[in-house]
N, C-alpha and C. Protein backbone atom coordinates (compact mmCIF):
# COMPACT_ATOMS: atom_id res chain seq x y z
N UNK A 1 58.66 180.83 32.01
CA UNK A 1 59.68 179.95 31.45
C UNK A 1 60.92 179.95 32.34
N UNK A 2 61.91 179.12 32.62
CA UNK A 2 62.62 178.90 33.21
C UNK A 2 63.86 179.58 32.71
N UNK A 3 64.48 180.36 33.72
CA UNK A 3 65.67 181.28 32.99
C UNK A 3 66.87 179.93 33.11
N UNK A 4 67.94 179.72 31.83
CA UNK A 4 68.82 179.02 32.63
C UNK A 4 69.83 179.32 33.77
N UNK A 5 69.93 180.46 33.26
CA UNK A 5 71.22 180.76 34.42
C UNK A 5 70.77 181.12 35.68
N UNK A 6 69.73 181.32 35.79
CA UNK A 6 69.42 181.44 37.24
C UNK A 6 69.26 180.00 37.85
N UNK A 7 68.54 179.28 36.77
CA UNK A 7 68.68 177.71 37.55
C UNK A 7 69.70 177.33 38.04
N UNK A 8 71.06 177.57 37.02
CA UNK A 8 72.56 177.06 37.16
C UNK A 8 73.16 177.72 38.69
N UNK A 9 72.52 179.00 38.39
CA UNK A 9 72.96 179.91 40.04
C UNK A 9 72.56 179.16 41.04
N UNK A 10 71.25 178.83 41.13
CA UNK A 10 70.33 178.58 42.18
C UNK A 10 71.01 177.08 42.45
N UNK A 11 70.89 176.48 41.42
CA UNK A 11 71.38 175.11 41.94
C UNK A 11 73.31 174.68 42.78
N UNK A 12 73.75 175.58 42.16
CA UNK A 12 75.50 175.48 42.59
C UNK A 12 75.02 176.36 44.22
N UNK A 13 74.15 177.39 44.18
CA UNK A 13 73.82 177.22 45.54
C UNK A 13 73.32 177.24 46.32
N UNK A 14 72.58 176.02 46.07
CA UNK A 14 72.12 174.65 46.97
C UNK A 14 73.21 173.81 46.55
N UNK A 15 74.00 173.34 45.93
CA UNK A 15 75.06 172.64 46.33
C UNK A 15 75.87 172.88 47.30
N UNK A 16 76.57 174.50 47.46
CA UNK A 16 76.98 174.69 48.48
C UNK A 16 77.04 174.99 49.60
N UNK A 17 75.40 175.03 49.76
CA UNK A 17 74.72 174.98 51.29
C UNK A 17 74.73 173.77 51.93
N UNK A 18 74.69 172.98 51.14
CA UNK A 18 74.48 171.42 51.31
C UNK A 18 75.75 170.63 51.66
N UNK A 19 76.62 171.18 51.19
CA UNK A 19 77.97 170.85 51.62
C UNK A 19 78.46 172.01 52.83
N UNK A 20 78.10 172.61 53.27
CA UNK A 20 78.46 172.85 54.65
C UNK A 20 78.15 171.95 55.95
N UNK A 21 79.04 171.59 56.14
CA UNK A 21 79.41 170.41 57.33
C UNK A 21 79.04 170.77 58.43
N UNK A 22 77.95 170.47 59.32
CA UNK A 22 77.19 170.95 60.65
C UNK A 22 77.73 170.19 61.33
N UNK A 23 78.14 169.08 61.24
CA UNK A 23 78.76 168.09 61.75
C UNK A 23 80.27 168.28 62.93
N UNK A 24 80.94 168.78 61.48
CA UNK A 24 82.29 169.36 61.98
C UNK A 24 82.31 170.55 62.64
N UNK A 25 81.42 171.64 62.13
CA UNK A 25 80.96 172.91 62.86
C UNK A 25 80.75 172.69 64.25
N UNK A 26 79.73 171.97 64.65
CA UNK A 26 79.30 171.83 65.68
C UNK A 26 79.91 170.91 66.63
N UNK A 27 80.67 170.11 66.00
CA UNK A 27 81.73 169.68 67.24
C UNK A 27 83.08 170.59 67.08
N UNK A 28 83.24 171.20 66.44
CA UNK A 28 84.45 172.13 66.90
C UNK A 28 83.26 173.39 67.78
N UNK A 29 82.70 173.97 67.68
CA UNK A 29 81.67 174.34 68.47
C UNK A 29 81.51 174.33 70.06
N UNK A 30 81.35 172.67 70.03
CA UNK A 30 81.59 171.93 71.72
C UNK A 30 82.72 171.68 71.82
N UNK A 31 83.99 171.95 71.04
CA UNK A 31 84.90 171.36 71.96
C UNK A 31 85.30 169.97 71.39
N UNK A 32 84.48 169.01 70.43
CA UNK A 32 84.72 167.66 70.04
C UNK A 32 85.56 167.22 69.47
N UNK A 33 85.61 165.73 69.38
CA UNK A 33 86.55 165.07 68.72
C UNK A 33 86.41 165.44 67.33
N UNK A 34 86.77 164.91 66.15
CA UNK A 34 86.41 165.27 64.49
C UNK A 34 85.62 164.00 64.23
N UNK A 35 83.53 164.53 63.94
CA UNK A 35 83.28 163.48 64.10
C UNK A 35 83.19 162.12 62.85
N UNK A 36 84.31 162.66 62.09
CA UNK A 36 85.14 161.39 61.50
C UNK A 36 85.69 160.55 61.94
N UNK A 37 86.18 160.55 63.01
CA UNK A 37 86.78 160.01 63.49
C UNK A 37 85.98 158.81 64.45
N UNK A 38 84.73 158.78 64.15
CA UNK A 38 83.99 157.59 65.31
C UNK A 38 83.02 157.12 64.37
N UNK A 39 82.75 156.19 64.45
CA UNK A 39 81.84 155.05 64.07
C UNK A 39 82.06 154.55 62.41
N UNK A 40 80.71 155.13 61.91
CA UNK A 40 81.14 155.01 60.26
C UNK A 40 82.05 156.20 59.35
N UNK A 41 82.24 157.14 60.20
CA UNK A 41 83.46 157.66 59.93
C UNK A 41 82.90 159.18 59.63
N UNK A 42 81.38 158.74 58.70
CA UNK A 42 80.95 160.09 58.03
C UNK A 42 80.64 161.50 59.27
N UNK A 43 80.74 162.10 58.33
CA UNK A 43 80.00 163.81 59.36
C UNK A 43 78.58 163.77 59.39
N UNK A 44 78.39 163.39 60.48
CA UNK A 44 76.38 163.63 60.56
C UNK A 44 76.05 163.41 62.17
N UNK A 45 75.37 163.48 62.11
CA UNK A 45 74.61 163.76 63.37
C UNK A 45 74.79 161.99 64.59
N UNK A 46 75.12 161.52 63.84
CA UNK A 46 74.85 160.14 64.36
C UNK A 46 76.34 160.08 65.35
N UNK A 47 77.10 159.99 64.69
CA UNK A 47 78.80 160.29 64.86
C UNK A 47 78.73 161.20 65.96
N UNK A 48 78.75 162.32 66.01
CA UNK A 48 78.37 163.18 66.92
C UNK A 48 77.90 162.99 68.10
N UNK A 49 76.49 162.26 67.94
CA UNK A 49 76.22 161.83 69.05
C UNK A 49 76.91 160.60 70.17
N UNK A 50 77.94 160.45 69.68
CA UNK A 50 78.63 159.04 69.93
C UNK A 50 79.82 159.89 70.91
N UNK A 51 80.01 160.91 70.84
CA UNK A 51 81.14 161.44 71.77
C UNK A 51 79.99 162.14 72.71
N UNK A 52 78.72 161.24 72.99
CA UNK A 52 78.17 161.89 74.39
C UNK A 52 77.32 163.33 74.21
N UNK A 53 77.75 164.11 73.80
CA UNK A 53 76.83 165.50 73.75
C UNK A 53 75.62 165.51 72.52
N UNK A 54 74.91 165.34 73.50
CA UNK A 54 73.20 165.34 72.55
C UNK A 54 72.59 166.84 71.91
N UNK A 55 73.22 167.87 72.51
CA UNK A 55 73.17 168.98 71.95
C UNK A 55 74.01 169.47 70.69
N UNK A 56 75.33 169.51 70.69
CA UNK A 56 75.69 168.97 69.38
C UNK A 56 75.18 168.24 68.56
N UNK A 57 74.81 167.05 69.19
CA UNK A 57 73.82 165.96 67.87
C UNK A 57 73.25 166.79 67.29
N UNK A 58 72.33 167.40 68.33
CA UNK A 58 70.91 167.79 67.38
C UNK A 58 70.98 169.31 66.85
N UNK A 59 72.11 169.81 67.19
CA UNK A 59 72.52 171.13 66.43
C UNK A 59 72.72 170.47 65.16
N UNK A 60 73.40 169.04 64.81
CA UNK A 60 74.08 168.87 63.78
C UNK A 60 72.82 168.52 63.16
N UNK A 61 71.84 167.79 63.39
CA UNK A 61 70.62 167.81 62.80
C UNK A 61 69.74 168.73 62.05
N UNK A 62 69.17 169.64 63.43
CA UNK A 62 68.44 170.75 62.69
C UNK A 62 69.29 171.55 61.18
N UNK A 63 70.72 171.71 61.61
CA UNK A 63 71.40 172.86 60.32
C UNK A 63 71.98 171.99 59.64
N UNK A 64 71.72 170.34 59.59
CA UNK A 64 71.51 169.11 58.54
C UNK A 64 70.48 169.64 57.73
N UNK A 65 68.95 169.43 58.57
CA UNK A 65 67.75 169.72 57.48
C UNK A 65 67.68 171.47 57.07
N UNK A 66 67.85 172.15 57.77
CA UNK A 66 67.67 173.58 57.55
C UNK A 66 68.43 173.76 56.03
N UNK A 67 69.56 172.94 56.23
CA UNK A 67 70.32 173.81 54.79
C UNK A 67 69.42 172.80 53.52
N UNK A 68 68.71 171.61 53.72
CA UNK A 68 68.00 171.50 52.96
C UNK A 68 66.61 171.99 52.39
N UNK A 69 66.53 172.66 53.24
CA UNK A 69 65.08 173.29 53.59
C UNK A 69 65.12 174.80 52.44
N UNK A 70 66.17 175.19 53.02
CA UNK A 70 66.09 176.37 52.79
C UNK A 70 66.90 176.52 51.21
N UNK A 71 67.80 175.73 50.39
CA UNK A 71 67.66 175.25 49.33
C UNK A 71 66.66 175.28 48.68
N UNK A 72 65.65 174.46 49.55
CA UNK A 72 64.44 174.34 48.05
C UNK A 72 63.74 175.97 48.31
N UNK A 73 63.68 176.58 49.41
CA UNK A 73 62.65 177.66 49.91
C UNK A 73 63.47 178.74 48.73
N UNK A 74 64.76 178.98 48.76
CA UNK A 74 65.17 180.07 48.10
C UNK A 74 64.72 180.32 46.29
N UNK A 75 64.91 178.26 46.04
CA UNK A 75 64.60 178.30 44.51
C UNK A 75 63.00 178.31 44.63
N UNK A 76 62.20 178.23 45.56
CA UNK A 76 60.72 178.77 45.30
C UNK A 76 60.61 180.24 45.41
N UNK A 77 61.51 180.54 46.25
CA UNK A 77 61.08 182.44 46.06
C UNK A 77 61.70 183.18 45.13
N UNK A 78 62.91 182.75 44.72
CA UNK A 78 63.73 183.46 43.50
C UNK A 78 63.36 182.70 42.30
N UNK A 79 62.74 181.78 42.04
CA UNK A 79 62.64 181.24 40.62
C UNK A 79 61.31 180.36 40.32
N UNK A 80 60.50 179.83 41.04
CA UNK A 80 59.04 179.53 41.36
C UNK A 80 58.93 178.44 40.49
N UNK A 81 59.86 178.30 39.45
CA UNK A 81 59.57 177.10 38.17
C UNK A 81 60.23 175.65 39.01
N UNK A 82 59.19 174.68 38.63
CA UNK A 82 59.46 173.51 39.54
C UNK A 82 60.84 172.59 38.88
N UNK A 83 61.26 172.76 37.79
CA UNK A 83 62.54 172.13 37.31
C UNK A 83 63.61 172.80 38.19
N UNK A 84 63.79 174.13 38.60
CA UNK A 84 64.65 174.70 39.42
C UNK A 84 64.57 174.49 40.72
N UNK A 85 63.35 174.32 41.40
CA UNK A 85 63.46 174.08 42.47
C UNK A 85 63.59 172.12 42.62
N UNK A 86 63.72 171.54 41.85
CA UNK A 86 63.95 170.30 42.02
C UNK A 86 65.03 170.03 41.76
N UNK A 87 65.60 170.94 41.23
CA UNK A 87 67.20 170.79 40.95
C UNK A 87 68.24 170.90 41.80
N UNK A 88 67.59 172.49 42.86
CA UNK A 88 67.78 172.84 44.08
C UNK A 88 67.89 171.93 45.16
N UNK A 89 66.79 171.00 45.34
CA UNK A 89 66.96 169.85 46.36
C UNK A 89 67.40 168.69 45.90
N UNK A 90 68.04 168.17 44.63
CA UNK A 90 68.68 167.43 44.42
C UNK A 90 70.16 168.14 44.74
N UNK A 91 70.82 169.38 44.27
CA UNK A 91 71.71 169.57 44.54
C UNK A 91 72.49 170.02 46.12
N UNK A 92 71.11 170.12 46.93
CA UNK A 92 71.57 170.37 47.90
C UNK A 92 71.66 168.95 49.17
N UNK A 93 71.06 167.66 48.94
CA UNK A 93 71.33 166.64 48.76
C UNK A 93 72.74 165.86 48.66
N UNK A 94 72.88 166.52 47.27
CA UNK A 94 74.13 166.05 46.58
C UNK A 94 75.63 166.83 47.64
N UNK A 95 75.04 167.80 47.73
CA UNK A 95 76.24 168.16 48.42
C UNK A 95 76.52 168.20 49.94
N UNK A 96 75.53 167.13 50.32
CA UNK A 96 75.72 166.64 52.03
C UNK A 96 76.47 165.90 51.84
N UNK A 97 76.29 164.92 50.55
CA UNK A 97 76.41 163.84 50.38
C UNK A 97 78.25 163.57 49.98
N UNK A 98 78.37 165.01 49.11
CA UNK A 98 79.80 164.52 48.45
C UNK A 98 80.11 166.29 48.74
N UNK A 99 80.23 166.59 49.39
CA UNK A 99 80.91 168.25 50.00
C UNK A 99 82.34 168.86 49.85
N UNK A 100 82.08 169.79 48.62
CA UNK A 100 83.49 170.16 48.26
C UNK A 100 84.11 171.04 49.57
N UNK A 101 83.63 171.36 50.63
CA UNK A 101 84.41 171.34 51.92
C UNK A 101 85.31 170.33 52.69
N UNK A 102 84.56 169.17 52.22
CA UNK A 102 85.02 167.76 52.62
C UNK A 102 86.17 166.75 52.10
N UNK A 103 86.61 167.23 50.61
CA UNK A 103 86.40 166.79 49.80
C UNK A 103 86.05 165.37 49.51
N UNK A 104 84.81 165.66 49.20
CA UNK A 104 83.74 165.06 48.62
C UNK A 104 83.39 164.26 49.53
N UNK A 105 83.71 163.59 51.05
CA UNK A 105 83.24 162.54 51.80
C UNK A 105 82.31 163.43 52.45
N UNK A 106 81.08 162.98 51.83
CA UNK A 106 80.07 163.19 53.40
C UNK A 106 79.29 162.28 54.00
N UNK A 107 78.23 162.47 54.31
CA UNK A 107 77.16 161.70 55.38
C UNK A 107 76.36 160.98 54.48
N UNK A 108 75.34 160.54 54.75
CA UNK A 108 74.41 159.74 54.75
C UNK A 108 73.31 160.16 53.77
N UNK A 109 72.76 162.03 54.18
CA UNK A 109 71.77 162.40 53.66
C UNK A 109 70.65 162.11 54.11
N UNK A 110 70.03 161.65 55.16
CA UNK A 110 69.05 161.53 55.96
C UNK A 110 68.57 163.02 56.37
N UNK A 111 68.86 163.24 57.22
CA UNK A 111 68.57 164.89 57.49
C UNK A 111 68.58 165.91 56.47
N UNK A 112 69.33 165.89 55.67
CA UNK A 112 68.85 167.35 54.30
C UNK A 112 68.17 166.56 53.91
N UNK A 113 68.25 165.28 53.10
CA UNK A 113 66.98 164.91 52.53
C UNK A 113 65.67 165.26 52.97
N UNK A 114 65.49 165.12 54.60
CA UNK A 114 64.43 165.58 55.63
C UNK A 114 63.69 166.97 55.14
N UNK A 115 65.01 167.77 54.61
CA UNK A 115 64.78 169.35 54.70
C UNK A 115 64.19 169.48 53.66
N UNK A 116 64.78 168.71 52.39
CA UNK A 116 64.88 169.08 50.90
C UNK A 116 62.62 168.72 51.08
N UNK A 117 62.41 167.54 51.73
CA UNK A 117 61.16 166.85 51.27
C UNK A 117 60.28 168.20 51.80
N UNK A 118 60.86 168.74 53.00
CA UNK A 118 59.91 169.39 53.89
C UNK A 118 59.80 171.10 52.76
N UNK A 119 60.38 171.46 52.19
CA UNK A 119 60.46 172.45 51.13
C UNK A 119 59.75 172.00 50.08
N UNK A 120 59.64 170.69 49.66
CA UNK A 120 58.62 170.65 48.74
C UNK A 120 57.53 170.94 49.22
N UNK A 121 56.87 170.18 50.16
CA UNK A 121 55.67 170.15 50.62
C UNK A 121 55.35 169.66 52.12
N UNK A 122 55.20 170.33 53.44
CA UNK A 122 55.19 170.50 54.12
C UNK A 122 54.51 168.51 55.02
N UNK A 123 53.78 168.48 53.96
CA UNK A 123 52.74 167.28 54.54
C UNK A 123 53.87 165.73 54.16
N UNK A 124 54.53 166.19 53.38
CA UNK A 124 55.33 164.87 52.53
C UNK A 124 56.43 165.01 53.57
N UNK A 125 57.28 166.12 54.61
CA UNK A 125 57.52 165.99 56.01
C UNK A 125 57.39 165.24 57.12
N UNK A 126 55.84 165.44 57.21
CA UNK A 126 55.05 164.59 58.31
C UNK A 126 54.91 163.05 58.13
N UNK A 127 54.48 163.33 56.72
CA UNK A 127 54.62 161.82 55.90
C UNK A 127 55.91 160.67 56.78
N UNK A 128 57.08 161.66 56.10
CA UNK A 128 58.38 160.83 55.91
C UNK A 128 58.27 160.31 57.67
N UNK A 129 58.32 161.59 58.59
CA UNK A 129 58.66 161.98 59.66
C UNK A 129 57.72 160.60 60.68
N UNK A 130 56.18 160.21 60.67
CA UNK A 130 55.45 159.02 61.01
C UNK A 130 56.08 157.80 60.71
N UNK A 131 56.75 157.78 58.81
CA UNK A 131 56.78 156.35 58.39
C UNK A 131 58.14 155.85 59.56
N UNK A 132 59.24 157.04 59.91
CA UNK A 132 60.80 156.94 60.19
C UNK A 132 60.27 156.42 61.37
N UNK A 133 59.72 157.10 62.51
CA UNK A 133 58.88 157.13 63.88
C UNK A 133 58.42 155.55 63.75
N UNK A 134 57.52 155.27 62.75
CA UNK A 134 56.81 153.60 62.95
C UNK A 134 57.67 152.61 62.80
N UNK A 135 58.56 152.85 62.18
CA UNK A 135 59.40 151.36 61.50
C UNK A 135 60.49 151.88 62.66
N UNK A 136 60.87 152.62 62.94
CA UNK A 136 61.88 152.88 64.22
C UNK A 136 61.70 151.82 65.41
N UNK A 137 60.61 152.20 65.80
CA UNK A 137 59.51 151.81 67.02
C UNK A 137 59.46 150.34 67.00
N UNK A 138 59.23 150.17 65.76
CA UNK A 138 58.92 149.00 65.49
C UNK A 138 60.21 147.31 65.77
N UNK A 139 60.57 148.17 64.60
CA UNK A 139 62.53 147.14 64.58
C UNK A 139 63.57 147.82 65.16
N UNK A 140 63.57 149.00 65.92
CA UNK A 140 64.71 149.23 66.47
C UNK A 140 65.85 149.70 65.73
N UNK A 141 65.65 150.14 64.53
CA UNK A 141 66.67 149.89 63.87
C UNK A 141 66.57 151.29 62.78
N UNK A 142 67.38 152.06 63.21
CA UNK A 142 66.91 153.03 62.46
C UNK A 142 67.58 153.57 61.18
N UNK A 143 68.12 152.43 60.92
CA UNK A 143 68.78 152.86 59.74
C UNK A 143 67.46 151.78 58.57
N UNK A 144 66.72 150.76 58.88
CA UNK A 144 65.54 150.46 58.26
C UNK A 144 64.88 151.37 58.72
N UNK A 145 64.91 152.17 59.24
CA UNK A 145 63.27 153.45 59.05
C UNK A 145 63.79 154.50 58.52
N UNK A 146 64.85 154.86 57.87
CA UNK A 146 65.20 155.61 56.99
C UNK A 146 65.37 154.92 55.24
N UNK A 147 65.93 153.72 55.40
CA UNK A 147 65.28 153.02 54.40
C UNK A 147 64.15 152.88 53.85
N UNK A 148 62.89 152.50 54.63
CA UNK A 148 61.37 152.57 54.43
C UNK A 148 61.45 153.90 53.36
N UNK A 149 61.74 155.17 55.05
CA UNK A 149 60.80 156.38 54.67
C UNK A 149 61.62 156.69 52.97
N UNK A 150 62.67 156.40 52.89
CA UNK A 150 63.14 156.84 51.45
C UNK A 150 62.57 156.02 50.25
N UNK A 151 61.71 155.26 50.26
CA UNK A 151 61.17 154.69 49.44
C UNK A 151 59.73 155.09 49.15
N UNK A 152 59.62 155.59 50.68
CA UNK A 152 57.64 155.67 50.52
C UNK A 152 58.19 157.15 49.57
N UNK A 153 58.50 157.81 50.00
CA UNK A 153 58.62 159.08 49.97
C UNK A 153 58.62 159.62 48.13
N UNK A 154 58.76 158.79 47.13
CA UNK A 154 58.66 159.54 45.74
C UNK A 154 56.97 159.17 46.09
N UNK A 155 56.46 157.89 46.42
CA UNK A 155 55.33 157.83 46.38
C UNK A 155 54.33 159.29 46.53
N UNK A 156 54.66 159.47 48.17
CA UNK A 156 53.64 160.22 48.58
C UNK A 156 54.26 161.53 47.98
N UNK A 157 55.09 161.88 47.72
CA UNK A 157 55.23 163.19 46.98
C UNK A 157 54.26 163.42 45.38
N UNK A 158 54.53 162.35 44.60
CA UNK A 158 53.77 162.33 43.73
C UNK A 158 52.11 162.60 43.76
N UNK A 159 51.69 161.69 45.22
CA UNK A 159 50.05 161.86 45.22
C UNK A 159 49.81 163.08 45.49
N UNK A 160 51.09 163.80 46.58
CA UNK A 160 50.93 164.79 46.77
C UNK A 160 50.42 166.40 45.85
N UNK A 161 51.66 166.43 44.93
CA UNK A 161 51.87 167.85 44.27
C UNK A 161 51.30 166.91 42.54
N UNK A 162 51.44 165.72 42.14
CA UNK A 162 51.56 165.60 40.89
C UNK A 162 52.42 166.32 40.16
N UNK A 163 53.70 166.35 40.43
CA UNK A 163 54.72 166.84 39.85
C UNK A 163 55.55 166.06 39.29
N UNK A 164 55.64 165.78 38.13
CA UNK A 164 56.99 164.81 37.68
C UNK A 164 58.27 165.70 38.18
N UNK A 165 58.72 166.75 38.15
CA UNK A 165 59.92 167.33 38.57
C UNK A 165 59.93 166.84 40.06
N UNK A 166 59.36 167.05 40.96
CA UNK A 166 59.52 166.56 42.62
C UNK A 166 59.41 165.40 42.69
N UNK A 167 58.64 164.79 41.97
CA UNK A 167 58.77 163.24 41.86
C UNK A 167 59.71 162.79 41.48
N UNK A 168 60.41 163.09 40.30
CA UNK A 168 62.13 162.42 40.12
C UNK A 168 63.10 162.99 40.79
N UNK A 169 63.29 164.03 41.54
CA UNK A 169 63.74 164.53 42.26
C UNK A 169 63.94 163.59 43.45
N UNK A 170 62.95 163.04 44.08
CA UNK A 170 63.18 162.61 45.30
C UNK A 170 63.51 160.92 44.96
N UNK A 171 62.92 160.47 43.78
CA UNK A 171 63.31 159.13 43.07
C UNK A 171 64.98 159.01 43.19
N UNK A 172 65.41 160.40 42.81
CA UNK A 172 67.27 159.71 42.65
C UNK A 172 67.52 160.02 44.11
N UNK A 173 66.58 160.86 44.80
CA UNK A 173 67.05 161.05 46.63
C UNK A 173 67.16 159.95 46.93
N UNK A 174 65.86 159.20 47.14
CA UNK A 174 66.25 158.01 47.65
C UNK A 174 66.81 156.58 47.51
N UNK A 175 66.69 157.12 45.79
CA UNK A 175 67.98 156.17 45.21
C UNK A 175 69.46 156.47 46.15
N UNK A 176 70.01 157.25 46.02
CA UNK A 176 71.45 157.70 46.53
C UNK A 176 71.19 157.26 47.94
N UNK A 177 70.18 157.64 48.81
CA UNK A 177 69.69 156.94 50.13
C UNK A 177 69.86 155.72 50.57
N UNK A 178 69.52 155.00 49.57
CA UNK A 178 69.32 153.79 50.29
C UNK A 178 70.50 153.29 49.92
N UNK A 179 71.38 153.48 48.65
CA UNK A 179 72.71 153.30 48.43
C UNK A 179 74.17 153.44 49.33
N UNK A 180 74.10 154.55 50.01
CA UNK A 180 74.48 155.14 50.92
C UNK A 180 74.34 154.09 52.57
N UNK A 181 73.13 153.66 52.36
CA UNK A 181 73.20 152.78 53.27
C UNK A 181 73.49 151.56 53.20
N UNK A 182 74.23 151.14 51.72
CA UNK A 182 74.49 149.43 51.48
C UNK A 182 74.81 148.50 52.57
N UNK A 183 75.64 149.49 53.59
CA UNK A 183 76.64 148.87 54.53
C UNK A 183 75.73 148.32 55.44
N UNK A 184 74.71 149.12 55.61
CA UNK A 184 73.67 149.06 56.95
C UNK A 184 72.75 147.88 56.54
N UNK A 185 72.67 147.43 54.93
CA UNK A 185 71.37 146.74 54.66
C UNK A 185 72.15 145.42 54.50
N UNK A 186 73.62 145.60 54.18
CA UNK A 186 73.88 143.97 54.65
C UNK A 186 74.23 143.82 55.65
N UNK A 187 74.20 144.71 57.26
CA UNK A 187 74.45 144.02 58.20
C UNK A 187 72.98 143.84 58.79
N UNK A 188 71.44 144.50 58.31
CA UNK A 188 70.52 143.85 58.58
C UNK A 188 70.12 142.45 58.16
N UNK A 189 70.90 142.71 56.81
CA UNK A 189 70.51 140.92 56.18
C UNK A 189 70.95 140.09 56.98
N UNK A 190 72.15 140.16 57.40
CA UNK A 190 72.73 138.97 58.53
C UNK A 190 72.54 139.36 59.32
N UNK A 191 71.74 140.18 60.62
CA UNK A 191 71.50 140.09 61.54
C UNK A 191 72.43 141.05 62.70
N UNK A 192 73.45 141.50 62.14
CA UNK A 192 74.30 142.14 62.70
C UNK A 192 74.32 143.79 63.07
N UNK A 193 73.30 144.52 62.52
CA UNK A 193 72.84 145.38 62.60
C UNK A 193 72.93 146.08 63.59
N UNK A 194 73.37 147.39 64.46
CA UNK A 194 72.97 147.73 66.20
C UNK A 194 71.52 148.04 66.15
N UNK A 195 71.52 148.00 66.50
CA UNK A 195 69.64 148.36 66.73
C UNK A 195 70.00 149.81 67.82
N UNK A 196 68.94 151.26 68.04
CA UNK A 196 68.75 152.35 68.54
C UNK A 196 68.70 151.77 69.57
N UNK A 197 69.48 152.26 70.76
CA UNK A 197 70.04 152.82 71.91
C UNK A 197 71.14 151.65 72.03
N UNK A 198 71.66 151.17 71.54
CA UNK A 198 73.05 150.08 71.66
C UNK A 198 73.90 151.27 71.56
N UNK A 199 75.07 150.55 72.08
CA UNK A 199 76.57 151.25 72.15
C UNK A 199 76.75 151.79 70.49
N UNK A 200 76.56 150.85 69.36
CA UNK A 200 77.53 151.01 68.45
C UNK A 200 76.60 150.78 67.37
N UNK A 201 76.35 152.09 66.17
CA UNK A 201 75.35 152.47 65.20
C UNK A 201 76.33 153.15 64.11
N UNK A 202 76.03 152.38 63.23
CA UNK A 202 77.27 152.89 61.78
C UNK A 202 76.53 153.64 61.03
C-alpha cells in the first residue's frame, strides 16, 4: 500500500531536482552569458547552445534528462508503488518547467521529460528518442519532433507497462509539452518557424 508521506517526500523531491537549472549551472560553468538572456529567453539547452559552446549545450542536456531520470529511479527504489513513482515524474517535470530556483520561469521540458519517460521504461526512451530523430529528419524542425514524440508517447507507454498511473502521468506531460510550445506551433502554422541548423530557434 502506498505510504502517504513518503509519496509527499518523494514527490517535493523530484520537484526539486527538477528545478535545478543545468542551464544556468553550466553556463556559469563555461564562462557564459545568462542563458536567458538569448532567444526564447528560457533556461535549456537550446539557449545555450546559441552562445556557440556545444559542450555546455549538451552538459545542459544530459543533467536536463538525468534529473528526470533519476526522479522516477529514486521513487522506484524507495517506494516501488506506481502512484508514487508517477507522481515523481510528473513532479519532476513540473519543476523544469516552473523552478522555485527560477522563480518559477523555466524551459520547455523536453529533456526531463526525456528522463522522466526513460525511468518509466527504458523502451518508451527509444520509442520517444526514433519518433524525435524521424520527424526531425524529416521537417527540419525540431520543435515538431518534440511535438509528435509528446503525443505518441502516453500511447506507447500505455501498450507498454498497462499502467493507468504512467499513462496519465505522461498524458498531462505532454499536455504541458505541447502547451509550452504554443509559440512554436503558431509560427509553424504560418510558416515562420526556424527550421534545425538556421541562425535563430525559439
Amino acid at each position: 500500500m502506498t505510504d502517504p508521506a513518503q509519496t509527499v517526500f518523494l514527490t517535493l523531491l523530484a520537484y526539486l531536482l527538477g528545478s535545478i537549472p543545468f542551464a544556468v549551472i553550466a553556463s556559469k560553468l563555461f564562462g557564459l552569458d545568462d542563458p536567458r538572456s538569448h532567444g526564447s529567453g528560457n533556461p535549456g539547452a537550446t539557449n545555450v547552445l546559441r552562445t556557440g559552446n556545444k559542450s555546455a549545450a549538451m552538459l545542459t542536456l544530459l543533467g536536463d534528462a538525468l534529473k528526470g531520470w533519476l526522479a522516477v529511479w529514486l521513487a522506484y527504489r524507495f517506494s516501488g508503488e506506481y502512484p508514487t513513482i508517477a507522481a515523481a515524474g510528473v513532479a519532476a517535470f513540473l519543476g523544469h518547467l516552473f523552478p522555485v530556483f527560477l522563480k518559477f520561469h523555466g524551459g520547455k521540458g523536453v529533456a526531463t521529460a526525456f528522463g522522466v519517460l526513460t525511468g518509466f521504461h527504458p523502451v518508451l526512451a527509444l520509442a520517444a528518442l526514433a519518433t524525435w530523430l524521424v520527424v526531425a529528419l524529416v521537417t527540419r524542425y525540431s520543435s515538431a519532433a518534440s511535438i509528435f514524440t509528446a503525443i505518441e508517447a502516453p500511447m506507447v507507454i500505455a501498450m507498454l507497462t498497462g499502467r493507468d498511473e504512467l499513462t496519465i502521468a505522461a498524458v498531462l506531460m505532454s499536455i504541458l509539452l505541447v502547451w509550452r510550445h504554443r509559440a512554436n506551433i503558431r509560427r509553424l502554422l504560418n510558416g515562420t518557424e526556424s527550421r534545425i541548423g538556421s541562425k535563430r530557434q525559439n
